[in-house]
C-alpha atoms as a PDB file:
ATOM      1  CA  UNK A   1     -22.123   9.380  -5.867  1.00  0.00           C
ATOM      2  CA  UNK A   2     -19.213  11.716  -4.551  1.00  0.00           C
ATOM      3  CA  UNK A   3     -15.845  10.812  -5.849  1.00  0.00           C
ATOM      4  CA  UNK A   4     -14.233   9.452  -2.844  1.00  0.00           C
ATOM      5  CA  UNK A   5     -12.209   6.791  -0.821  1.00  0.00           C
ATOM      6  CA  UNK A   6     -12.759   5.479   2.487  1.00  0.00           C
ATOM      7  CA  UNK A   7     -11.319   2.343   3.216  1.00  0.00           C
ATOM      8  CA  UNK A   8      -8.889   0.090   0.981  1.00  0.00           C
ATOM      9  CA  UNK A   9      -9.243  -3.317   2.251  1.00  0.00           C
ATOM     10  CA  UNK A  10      -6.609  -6.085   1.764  1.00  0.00           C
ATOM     11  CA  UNK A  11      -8.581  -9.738   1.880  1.00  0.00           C
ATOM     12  CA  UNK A  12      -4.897 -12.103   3.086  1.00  0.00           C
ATOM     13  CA  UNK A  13      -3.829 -15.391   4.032  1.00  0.00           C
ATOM     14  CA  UNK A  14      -2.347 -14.812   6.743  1.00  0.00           C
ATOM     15  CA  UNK A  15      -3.611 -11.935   9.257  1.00  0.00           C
ATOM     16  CA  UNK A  16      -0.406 -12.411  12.119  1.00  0.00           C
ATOM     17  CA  UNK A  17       1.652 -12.412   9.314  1.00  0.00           C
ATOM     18  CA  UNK A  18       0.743  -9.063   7.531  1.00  0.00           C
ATOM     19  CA  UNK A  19      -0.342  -7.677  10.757  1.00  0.00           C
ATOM     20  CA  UNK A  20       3.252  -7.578  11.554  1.00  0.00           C
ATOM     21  CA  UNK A  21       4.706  -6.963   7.753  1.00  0.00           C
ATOM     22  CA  UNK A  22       3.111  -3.624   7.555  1.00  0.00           C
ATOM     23  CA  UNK A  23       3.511  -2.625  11.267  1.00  0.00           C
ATOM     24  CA  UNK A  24       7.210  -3.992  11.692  1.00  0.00           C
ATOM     25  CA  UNK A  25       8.479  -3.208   8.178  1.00  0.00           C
ATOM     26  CA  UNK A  26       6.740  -0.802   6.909  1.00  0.00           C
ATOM     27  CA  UNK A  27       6.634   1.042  10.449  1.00  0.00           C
ATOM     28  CA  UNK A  28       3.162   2.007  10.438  1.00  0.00           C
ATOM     29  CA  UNK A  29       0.642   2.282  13.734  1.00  0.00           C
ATOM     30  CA  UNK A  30      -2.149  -0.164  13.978  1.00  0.00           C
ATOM     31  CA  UNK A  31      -5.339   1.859  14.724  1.00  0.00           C
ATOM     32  CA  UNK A  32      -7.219  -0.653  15.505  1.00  0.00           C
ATOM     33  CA  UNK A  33      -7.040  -4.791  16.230  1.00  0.00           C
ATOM     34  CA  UNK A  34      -9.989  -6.594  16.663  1.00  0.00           C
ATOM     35  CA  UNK A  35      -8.305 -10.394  16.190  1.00  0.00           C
ATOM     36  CA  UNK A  36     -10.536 -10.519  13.078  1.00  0.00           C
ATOM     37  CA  UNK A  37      -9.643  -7.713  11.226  1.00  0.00           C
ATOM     38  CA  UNK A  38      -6.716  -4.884  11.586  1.00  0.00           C
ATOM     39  CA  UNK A  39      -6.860  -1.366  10.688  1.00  0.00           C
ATOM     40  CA  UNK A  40      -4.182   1.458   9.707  1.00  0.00           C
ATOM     41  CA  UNK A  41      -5.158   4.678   9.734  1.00  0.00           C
ATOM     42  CA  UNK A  42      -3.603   6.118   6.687  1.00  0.00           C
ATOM     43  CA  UNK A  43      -3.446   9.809   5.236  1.00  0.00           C
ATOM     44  CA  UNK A  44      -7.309  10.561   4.475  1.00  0.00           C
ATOM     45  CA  UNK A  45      -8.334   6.455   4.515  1.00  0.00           C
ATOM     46  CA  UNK A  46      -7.963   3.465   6.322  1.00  0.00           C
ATOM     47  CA  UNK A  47      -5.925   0.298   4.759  1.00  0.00           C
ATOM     48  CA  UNK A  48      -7.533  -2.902   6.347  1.00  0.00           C
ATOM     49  CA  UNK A  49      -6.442  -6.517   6.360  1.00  0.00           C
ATOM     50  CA  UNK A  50      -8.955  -9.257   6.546  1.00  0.00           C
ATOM     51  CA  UNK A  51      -8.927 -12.660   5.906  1.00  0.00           C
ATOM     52  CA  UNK A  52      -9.210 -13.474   2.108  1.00  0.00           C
ATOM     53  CA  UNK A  53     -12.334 -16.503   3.574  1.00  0.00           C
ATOM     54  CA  UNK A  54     -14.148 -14.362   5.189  1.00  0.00           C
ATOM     55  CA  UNK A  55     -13.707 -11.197   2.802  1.00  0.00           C
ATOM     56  CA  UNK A  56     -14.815 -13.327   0.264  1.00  0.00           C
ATOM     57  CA  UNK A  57     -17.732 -14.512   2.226  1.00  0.00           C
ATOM     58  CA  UNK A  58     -18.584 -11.284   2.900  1.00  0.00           C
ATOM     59  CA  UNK A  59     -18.657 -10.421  -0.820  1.00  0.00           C
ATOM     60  CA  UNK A  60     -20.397 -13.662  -1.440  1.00  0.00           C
ATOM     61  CA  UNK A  61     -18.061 -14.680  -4.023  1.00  0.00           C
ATOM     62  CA  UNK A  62     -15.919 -17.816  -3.667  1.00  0.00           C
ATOM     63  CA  UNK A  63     -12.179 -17.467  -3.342  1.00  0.00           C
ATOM     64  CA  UNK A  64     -10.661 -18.967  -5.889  1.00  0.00           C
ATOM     65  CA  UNK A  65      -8.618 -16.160  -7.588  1.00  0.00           C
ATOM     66  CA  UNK A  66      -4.919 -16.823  -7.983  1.00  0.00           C
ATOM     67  CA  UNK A  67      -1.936 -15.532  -9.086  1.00  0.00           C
ATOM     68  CA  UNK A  68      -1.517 -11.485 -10.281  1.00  0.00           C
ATOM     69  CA  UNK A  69      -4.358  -9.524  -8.308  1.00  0.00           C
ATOM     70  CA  UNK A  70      -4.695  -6.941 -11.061  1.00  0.00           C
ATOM     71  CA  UNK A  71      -4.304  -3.925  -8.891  1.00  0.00           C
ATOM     72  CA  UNK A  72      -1.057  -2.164  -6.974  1.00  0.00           C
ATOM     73  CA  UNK A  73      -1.339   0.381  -4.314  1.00  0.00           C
ATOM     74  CA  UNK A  74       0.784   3.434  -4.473  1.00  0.00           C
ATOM     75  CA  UNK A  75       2.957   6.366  -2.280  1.00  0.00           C
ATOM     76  CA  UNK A  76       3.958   9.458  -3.317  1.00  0.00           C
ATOM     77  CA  UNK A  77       6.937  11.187  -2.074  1.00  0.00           C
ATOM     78  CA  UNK A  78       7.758  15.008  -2.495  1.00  0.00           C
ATOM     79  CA  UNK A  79      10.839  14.024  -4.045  1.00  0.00           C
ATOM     80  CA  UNK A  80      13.146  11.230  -6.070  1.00  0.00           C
ATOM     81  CA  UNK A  81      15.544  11.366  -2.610  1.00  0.00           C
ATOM     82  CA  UNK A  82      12.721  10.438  -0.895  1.00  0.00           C
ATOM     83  CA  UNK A  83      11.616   7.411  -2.687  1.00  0.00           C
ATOM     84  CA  UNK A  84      15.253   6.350  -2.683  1.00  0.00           C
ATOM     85  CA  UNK A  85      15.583   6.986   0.973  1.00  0.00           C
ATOM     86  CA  UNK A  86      12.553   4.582   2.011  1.00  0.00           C
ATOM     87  CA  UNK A  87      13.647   1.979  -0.483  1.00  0.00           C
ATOM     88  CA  UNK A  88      17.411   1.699   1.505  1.00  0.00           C
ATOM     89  CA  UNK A  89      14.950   1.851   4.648  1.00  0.00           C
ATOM     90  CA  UNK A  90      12.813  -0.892   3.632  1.00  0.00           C
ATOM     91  CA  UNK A  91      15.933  -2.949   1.156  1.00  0.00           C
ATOM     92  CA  UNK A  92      17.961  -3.064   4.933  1.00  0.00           C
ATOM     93  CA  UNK A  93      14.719  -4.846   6.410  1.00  0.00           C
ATOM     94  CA  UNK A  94      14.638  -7.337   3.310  1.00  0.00           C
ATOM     95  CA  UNK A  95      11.687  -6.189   1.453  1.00  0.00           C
ATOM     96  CA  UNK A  96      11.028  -8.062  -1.635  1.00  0.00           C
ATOM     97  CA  UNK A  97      11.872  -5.525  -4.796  1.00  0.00           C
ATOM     98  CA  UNK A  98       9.772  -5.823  -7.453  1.00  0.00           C
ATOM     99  CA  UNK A  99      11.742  -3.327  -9.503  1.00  0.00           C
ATOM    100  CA  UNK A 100      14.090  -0.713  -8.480  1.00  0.00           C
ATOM    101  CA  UNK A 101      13.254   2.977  -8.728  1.00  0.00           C
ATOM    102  CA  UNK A 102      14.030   4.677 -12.093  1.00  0.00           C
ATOM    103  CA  UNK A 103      12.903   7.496 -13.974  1.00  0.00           C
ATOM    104  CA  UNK A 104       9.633   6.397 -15.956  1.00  0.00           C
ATOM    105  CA  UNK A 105       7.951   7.065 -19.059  1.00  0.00           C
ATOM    106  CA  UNK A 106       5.358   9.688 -17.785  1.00  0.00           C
ATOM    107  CA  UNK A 107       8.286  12.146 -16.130  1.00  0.00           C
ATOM    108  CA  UNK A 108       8.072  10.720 -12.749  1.00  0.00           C
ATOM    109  CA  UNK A 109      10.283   8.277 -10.839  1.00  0.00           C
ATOM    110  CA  UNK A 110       9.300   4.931  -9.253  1.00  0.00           C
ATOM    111  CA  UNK A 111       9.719   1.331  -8.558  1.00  0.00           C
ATOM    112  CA  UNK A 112       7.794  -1.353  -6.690  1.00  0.00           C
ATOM    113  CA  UNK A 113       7.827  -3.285  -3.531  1.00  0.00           C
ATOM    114  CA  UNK A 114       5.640  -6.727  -2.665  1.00  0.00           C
ATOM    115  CA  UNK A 115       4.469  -7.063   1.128  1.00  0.00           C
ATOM    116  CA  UNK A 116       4.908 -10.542   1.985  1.00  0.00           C
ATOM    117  CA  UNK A 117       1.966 -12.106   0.148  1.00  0.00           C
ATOM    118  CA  UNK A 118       2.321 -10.616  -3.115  1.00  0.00           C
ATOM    119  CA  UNK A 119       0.687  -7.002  -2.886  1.00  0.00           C
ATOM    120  CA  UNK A 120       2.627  -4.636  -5.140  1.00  0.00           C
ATOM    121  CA  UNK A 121       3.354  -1.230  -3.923  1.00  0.00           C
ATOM    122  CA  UNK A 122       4.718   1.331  -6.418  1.00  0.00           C
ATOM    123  CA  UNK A 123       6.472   4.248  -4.151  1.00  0.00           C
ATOM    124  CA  UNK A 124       6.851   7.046  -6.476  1.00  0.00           C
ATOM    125  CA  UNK A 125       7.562  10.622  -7.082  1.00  0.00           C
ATOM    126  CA  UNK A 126       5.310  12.886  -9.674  1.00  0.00           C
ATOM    127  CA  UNK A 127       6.333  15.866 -10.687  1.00  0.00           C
ATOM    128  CA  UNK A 128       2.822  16.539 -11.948  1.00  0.00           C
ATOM    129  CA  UNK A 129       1.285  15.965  -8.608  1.00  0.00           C
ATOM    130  CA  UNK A 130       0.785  18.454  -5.934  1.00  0.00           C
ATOM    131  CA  UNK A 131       0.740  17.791  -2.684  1.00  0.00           C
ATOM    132  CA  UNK A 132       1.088  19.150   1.113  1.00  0.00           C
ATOM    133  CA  UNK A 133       3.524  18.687   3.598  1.00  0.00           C
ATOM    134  CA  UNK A 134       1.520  15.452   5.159  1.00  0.00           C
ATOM    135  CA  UNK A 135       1.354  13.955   1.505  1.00  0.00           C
ATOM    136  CA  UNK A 136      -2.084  14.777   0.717  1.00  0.00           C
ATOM    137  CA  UNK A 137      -2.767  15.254  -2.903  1.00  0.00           C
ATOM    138  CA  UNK A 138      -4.395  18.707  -3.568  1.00  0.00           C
ATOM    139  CA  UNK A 139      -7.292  19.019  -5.651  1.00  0.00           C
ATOM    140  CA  UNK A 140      -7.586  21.860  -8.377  1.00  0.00           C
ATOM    141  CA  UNK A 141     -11.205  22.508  -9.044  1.00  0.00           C
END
């Protein structure tokens, strides 16, 4: 199977709710809104929200997972400035700060965010990673 990424999808309570959370805070573009499901076209993937029910009943699992989800979701910025510019961006629209960035142990700089159910997004610099102007990462082969 080739080593790749299409879609990341987000199963939530709430659809409205995150529908606006990501589009109004966050300030991304909504691709696409079907009143069931909402897409955000994203640098080389597409971030969906669904609801968690139906997710799950499209899994065929039941949903009856609480508490820590076991899983963040990360963005890399070209620089430290960067990551502290969006965090002022998003602190002045009352994001939810799961910790505050900081240099970390691996060399790079980064803290966390929570969307408004309790997805944790780490928005980070790495020195180590190369990227292009758009944010893509680079491959080296």
């Amino acid at each position: 199977m080739k080593q790749r990424i299409n879609f990341i999808t987000i199963g939530v309570k709430d659809l409205g709710k995150m529908k606006a959370f990501y589009r109004d805070i966050f300030g991304w573009n909504i691709m696409k809104d079907t009143g069931g499901i909402v897409f955000f076209k994203m640098n080389g993937l597409i971030l969906g929200l669904f609801p968690e029910d139906e997710l799950a009943e499209d899994i065929k699992i039941k949903n009856d997972g609480a508490g820590f989800k076991r899983i963040s979701l990360a963005i890399n910025f070209h620089s430290e400035k960067e990551v502290d510019e969006v965090f002022e961006e998003l602190n002045q629209k009352g994001i939810k700060v799961m910790k505050a960035p900081e240099k970390v142990f691996w060399g790079g700089y980064s803290g966390y965010v929570s969307d408004i159910e309790d997805n944790y997004w780490e928005l980070a610099f790495n020195p180590f990673l190369e990227m292009d102007a758009n944010g893509n990462v680079l491959s080296h082969q």
